[in-house]
Each structure stands twice: as C-alpha cells, then as structure tokens.
C-alpha atoms as a PDB file:
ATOM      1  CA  UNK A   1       0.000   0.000   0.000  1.00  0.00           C
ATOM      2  CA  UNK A   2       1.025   3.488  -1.016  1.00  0.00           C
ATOM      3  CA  UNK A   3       1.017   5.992   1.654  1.00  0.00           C
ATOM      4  CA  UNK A   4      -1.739   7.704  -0.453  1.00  0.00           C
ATOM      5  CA  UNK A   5      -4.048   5.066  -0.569  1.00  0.00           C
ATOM      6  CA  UNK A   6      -4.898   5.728   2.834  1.00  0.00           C
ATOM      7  CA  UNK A   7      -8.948   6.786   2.963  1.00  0.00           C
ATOM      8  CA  UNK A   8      -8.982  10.572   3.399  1.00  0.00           C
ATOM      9  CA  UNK A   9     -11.279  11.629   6.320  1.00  0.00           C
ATOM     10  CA  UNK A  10     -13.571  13.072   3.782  1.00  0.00           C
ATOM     11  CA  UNK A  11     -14.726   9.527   2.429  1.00  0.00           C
ATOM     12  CA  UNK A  12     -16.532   8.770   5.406  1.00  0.00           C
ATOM     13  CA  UNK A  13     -18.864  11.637   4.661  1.00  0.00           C
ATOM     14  CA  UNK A  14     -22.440  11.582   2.469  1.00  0.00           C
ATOM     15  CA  UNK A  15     -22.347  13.355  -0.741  1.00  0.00           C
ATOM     16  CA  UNK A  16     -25.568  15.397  -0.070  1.00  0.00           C
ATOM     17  CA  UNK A  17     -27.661  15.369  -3.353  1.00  0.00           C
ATOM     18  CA  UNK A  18     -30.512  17.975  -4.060  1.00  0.00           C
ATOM     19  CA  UNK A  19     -33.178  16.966  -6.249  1.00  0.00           C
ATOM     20  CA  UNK A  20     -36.592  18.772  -7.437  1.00  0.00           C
ATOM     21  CA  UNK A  21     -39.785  17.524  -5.940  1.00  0.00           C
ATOM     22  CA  UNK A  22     -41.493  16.552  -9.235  1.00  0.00           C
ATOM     23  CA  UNK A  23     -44.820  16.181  -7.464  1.00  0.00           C
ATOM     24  CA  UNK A  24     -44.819  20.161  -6.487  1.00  0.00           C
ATOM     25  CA  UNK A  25     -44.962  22.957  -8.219  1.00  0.00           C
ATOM     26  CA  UNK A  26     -43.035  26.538  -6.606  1.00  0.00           C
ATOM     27  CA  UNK A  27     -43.686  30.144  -6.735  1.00  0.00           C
ATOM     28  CA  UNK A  28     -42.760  32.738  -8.523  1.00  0.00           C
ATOM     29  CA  UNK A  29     -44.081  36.525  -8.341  1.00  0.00           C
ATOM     30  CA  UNK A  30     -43.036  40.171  -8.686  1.00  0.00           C
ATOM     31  CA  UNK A  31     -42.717  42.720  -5.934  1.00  0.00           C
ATOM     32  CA  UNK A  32     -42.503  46.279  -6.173  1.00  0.00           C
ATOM     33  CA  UNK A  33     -40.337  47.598  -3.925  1.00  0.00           C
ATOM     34  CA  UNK A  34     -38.126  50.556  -2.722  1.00  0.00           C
ATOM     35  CA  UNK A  35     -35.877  51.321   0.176  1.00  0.00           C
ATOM     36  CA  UNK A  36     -34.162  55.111   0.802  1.00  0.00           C
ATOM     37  CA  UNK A  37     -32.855  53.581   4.197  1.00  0.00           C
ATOM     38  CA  UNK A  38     -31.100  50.845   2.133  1.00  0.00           C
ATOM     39  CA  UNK A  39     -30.309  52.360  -1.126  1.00  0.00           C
ATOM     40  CA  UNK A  40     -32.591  50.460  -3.121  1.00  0.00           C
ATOM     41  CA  UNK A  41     -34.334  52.450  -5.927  1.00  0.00           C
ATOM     42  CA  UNK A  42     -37.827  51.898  -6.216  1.00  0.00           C
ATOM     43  CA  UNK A  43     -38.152  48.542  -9.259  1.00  0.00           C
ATOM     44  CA  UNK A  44     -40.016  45.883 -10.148  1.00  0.00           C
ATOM     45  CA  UNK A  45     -37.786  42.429  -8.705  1.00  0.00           C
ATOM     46  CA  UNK A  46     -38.845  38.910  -9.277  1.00  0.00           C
ATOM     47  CA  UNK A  47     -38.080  36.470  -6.449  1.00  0.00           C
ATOM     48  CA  UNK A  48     -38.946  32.854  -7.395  1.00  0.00           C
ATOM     49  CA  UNK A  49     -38.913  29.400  -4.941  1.00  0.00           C
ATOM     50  CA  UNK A  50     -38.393  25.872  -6.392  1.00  0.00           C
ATOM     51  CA  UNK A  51     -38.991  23.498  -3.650  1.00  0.00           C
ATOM     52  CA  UNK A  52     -36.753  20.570  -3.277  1.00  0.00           C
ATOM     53  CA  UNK A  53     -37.159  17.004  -2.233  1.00  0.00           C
ATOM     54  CA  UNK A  54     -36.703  16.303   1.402  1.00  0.00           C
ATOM     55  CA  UNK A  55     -33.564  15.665   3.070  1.00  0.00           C
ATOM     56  CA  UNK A  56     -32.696  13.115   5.523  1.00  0.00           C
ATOM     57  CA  UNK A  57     -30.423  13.855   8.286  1.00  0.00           C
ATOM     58  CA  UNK A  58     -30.209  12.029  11.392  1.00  0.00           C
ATOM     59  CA  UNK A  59     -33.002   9.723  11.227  1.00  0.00           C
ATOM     60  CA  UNK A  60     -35.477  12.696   9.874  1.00  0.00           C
ATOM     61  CA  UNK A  61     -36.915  14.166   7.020  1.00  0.00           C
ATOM     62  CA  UNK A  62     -36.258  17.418   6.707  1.00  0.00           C
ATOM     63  CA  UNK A  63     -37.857  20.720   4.113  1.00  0.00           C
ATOM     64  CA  UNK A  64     -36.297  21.879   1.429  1.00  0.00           C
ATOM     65  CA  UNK A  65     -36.399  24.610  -0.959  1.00  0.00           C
ATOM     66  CA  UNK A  66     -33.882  26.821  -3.229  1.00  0.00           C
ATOM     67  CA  UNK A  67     -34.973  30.815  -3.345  1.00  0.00           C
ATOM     68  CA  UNK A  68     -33.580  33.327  -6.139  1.00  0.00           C
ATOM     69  CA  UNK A  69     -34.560  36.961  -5.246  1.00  0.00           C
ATOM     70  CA  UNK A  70     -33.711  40.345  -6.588  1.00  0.00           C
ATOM     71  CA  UNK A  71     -34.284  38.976 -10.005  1.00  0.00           C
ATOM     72  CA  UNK A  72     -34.631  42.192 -12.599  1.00  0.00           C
ATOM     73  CA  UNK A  73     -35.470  41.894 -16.391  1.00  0.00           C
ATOM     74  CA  UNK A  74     -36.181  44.629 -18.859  1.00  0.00           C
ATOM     75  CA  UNK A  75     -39.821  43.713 -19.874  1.00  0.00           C
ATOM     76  CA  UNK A  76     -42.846  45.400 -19.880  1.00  0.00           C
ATOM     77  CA  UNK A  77     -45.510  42.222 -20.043  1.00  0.00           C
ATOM     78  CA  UNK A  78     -44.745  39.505 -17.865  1.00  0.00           C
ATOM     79  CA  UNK A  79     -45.470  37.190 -20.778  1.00  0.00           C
ATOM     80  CA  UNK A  80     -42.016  38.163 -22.092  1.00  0.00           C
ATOM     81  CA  UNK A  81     -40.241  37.023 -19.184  1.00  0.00           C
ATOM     82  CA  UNK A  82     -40.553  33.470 -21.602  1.00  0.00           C
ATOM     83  CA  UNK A  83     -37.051  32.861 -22.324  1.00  0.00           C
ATOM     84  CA  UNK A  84     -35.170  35.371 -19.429  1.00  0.00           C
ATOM     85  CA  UNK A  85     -31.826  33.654 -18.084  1.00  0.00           C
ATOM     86  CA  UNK A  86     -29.555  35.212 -15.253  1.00  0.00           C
ATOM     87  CA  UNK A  87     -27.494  36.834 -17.946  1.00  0.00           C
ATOM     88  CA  UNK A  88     -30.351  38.505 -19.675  1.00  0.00           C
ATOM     89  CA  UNK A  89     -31.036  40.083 -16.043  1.00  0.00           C
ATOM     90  CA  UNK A  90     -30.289  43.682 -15.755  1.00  0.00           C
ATOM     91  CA  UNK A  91     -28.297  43.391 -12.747  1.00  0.00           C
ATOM     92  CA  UNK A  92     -26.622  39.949 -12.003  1.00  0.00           C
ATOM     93  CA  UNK A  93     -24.626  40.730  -9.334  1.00  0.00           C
ATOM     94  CA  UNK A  94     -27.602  42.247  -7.015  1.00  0.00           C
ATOM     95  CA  UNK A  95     -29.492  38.080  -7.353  1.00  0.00           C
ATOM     96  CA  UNK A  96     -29.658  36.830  -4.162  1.00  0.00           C
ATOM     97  CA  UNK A  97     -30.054  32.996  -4.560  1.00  0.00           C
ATOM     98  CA  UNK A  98     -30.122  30.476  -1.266  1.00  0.00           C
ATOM     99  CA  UNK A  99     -30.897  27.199   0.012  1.00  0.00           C
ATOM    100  CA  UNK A 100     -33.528  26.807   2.586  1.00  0.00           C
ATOM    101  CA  UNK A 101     -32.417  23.637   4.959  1.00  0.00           C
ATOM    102  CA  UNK A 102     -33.482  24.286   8.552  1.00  0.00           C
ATOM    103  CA  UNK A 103     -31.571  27.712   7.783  1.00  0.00           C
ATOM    104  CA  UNK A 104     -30.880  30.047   4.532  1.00  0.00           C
ATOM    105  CA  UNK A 105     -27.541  29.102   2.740  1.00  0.00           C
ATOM    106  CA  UNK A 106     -26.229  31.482   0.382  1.00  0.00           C
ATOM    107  CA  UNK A 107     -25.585  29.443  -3.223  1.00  0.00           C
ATOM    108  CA  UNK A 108     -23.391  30.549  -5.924  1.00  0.00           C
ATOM    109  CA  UNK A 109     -25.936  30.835  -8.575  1.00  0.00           C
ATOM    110  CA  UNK A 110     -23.849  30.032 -11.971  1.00  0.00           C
ATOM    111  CA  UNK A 111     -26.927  29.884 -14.425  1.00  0.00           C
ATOM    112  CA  UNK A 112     -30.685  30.706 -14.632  1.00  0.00           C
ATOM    113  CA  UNK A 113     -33.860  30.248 -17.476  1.00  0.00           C
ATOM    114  CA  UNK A 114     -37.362  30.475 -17.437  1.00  0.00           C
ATOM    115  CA  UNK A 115     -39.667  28.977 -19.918  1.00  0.00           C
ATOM    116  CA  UNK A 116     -43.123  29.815 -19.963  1.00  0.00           C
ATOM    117  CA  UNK A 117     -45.486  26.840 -20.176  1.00  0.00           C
ATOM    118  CA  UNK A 118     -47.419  27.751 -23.606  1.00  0.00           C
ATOM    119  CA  UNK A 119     -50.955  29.612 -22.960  1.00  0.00           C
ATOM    120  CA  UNK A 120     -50.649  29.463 -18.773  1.00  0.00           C
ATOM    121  CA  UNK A 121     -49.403  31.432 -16.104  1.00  0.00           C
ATOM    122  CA  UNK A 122     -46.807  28.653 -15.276  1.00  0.00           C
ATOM    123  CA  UNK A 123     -42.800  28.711 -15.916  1.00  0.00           C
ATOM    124  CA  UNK A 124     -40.137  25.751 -16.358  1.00  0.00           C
ATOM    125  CA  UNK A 125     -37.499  26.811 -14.146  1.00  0.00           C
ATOM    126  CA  UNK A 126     -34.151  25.397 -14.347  1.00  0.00           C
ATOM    127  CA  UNK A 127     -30.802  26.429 -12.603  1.00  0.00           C
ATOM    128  CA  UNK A 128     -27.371  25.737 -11.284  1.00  0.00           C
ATOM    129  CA  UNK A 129     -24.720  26.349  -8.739  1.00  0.00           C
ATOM    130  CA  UNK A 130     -23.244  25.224  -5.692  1.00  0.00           C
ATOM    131  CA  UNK A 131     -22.847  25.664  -1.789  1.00  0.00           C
ATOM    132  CA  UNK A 132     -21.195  25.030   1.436  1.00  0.00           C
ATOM    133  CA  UNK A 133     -22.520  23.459   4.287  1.00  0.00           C
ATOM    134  CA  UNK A 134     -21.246  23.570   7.709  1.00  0.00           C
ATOM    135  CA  UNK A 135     -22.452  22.526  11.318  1.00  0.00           C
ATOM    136  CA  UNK A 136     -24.798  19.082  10.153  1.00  0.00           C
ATOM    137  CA  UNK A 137     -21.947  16.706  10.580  1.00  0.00           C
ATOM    138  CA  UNK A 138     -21.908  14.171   7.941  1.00  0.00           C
ATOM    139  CA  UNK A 139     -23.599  16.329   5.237  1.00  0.00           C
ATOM    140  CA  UNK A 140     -20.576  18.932   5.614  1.00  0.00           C
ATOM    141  CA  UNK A 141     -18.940  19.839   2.375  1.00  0.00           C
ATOM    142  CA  UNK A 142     -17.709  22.567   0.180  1.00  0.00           C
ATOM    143  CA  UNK A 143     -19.454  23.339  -3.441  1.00  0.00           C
ATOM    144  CA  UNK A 144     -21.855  20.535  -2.921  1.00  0.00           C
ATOM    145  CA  UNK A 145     -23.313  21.067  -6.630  1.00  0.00           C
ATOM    146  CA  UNK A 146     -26.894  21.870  -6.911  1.00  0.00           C
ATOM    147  CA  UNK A 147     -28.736  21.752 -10.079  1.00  0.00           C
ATOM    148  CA  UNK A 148     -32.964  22.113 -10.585  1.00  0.00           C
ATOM    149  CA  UNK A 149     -35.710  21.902 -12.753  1.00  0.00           C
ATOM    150  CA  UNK A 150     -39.183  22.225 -11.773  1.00  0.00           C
ATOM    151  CA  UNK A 151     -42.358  24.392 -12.439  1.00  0.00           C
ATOM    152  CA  UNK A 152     -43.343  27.573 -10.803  1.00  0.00           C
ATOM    153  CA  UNK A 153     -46.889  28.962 -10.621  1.00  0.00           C
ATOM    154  CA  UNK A 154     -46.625  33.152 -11.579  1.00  0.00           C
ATOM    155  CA  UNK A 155     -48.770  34.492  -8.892  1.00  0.00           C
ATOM    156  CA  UNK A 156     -48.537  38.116 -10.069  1.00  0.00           C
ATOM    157  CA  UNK A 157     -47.034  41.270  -8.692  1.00  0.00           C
ATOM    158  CA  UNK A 158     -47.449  42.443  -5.081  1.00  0.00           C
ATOM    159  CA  UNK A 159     -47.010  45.982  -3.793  1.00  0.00           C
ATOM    160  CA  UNK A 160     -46.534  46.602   0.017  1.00  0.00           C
ATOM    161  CA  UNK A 161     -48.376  49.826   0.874  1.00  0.00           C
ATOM    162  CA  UNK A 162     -45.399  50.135   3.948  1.00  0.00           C
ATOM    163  CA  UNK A 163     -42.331  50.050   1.621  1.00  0.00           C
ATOM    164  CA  UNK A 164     -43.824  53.169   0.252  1.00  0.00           C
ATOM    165  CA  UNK A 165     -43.806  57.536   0.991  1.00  0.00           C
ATOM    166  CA  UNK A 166     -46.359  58.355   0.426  1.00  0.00           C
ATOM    167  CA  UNK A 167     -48.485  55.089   0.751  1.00  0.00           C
ATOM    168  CA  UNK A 168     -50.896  54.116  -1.624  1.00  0.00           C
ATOM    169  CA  UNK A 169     -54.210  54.457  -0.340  1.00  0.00           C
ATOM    170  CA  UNK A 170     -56.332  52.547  -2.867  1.00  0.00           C
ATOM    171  CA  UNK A 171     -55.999  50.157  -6.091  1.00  0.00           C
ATOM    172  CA  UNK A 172     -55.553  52.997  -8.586  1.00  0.00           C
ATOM    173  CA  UNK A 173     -52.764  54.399  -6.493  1.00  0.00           C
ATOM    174  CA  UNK A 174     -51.035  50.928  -6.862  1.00  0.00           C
ATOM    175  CA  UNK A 175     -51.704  50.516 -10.797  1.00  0.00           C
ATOM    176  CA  UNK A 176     -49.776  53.863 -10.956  1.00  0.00           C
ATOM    177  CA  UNK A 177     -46.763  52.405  -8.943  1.00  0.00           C
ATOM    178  CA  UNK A 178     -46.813  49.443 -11.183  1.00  0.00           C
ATOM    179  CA  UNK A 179     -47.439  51.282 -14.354  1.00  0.00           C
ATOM    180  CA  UNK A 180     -43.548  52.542 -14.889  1.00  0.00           C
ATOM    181  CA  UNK A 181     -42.555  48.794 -14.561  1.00  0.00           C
ATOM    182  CA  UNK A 182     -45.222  46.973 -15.864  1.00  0.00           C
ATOM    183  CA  UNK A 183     -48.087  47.174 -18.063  1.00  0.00           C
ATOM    184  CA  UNK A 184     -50.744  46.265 -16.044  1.00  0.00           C
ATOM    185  CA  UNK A 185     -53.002  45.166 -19.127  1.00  0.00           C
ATOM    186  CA  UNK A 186     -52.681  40.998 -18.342  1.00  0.00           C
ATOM    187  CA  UNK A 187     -52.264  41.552 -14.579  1.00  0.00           C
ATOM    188  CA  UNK A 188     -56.157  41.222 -12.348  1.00  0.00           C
ATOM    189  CA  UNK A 189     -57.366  44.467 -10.812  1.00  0.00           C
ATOM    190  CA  UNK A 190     -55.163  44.504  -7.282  1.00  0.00           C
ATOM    191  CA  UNK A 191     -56.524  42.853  -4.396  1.00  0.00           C
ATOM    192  CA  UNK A 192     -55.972  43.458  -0.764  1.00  0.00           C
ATOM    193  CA  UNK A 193     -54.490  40.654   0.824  1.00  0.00           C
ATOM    194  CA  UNK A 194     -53.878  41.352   4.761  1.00  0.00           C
ATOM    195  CA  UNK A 195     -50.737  43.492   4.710  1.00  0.00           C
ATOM    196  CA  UNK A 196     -50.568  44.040   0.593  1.00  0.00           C
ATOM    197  CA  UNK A 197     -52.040  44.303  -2.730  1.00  0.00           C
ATOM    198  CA  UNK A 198     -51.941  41.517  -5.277  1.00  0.00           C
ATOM    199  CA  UNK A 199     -52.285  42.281  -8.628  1.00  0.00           C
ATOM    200  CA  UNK A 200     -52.796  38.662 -10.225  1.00  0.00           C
ATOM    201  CA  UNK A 201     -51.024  37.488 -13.397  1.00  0.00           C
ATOM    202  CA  UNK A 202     -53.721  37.111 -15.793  1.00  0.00           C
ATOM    203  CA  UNK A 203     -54.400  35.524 -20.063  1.00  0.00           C
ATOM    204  CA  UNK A 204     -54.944  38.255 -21.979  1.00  0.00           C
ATOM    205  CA  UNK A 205     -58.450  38.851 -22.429  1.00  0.00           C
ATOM    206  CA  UNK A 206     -59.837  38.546 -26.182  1.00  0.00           C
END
C-alpha cells in the first residue's frame, strides 16, 4: 500500500444530493419595492422558490427549498419574461439565490432560465450552482453542486403599501406604482391581501 491510498477523512462523509420535488410545483411573483434607508431604488424584482425534495439527516426528514430573489429583467408584459436567463437580467450581481435547509444558505448561482409553459401562467425553471454546508456533521462539504428543474406557478405582482412615501391608499394608487414597470393590461385588478395588494397574473383577455 502506497502511503496515499490511505482513505482521506472526507470519504466517510455523504455526498448530499438535491433533487426537485417533481410532485410540487413553486412560486414565482413580482414585488414592487423601494428602500431610501437601504439604497434600493424603487423597481419591479422577481423572487422565485423551487422546492426541493426532502432531506434526511439524522433519522429525519427534513424541508427543502432553493430561493432566487432580486431577479430584474427589462420587460414590460410579464409574458415576455418566456425565455429570461440570469445573464439577460439587468443586474446579475444584485441576485440573491439560497438554500432553505433548517436555515438560509447562500448558493453561488452560476446559471438561470425560465420557460413559460405555452398559454398558462406557469414557468419551467431550471438552474445551477453550488454551496457550502457547515455545522450538520456528515452532510458537511464545500461546493456541494446543486442543479434544478421544476415548475413555478406566476402568482402576479405584489405591492406593500409600507415600503412606500407616500403610501398608496387605494388600487388605482397601486396601478400607478406598477405602471412605470409593468403594463398592467394581463395583470387582475389589485386585491388586498392582509398586509398588501396583489395584482394577479392574468391571459390576456380577447
């Protein structure tokens, strides 16, 4: 035996695999948003979840899902987000992507597209990158590789009277904050929805 034929300590551990769960379908919506405390300039930004088959770790099953947020493209129908990738985005570098297993894990997003599912408010979803994980023992490791596909449902866009100054008081207040991002011609009229409106991603009417 060579001395390097020794097993490294890192054999011993599981090489955690992420899959899609094929039997549910994520989320996907737009939210506009600003933030003067923060620097964030008032924008349309499309966060999308994909969740993930369970994982097991010490005798349990445990939730997962992979978020993307800060997504920005240039469109002005939602219908032409058919086809957007992370390089298409205007702003790469501000996509916030993570891995939700019992906490948030930042992943190294390398690639993003969205297909729209022909005639529906549904998108194919696929995309790649990697992560670290650190504290769950035998699942440890460094750029464990992570690569989805899956279906989201498009849910619409949401506006959060709060994140505004002056708020919007009423529905056509909101169309007019969505207006410079977004045509609201296939979106519902908004709804209130405890804390927010929801303007829902509609077919365009005949």
């Amino acid at each position: 035996r060579t001395r390097h034929s020794k097993p490294t300590h890192f054999e011993h551990h599981m090489t955690l695999s992420i899959s899609s769960a094929q039997d549910r379908r994520g989320e996907f919506y737009g939210h506009v948003f600003e933030s003067a405390s923060s620097g964030v300039r008032r924008g349309l930004f499309w966060n999308l979840s994909l969740p993930c088959a369970p994982i097991s770790w010490e005798g349990e099953d445990w939730e997962c899902s992979v978020l993307c947020e800060w997504l920005q493209w240039p469109v002005r129908d939602w219908t032409n987000l058919d086809g957007a990738t992370l390089r298409t985005s205007s702003d790469p570098e501000s996509v916030e992507c993570s891995i939700y297993f019992m906490a948030h894990h930042p992943v190294r997003l390398e690639s993003l597209s969205i297909k729209r599912v022909a005639h529906s408010t549904r998108f194919e979803v696929a995309l790649s990158g990697a992560f670290d994980l650190q504290g769950y023992g035998e699942l440890d490791a460094q750029n464990i590789p992570l690569t989805l596909h899956g279906e989201v449902d498009l849910d619409g866009v949401v506006v959060v009277p709060g994140n505004f100054f002056p708020k919007p008081s009423d529905a056509s207040d909101v169309i007019r904050l969505v207006e410079p991002f977004l045509n609201p011609f296939n979106l519902a009229e908004p709804e209130w929805d405890r804390f927010r409106y929801v303007l829902r991603a509609e077919l365009q009417k005949a």
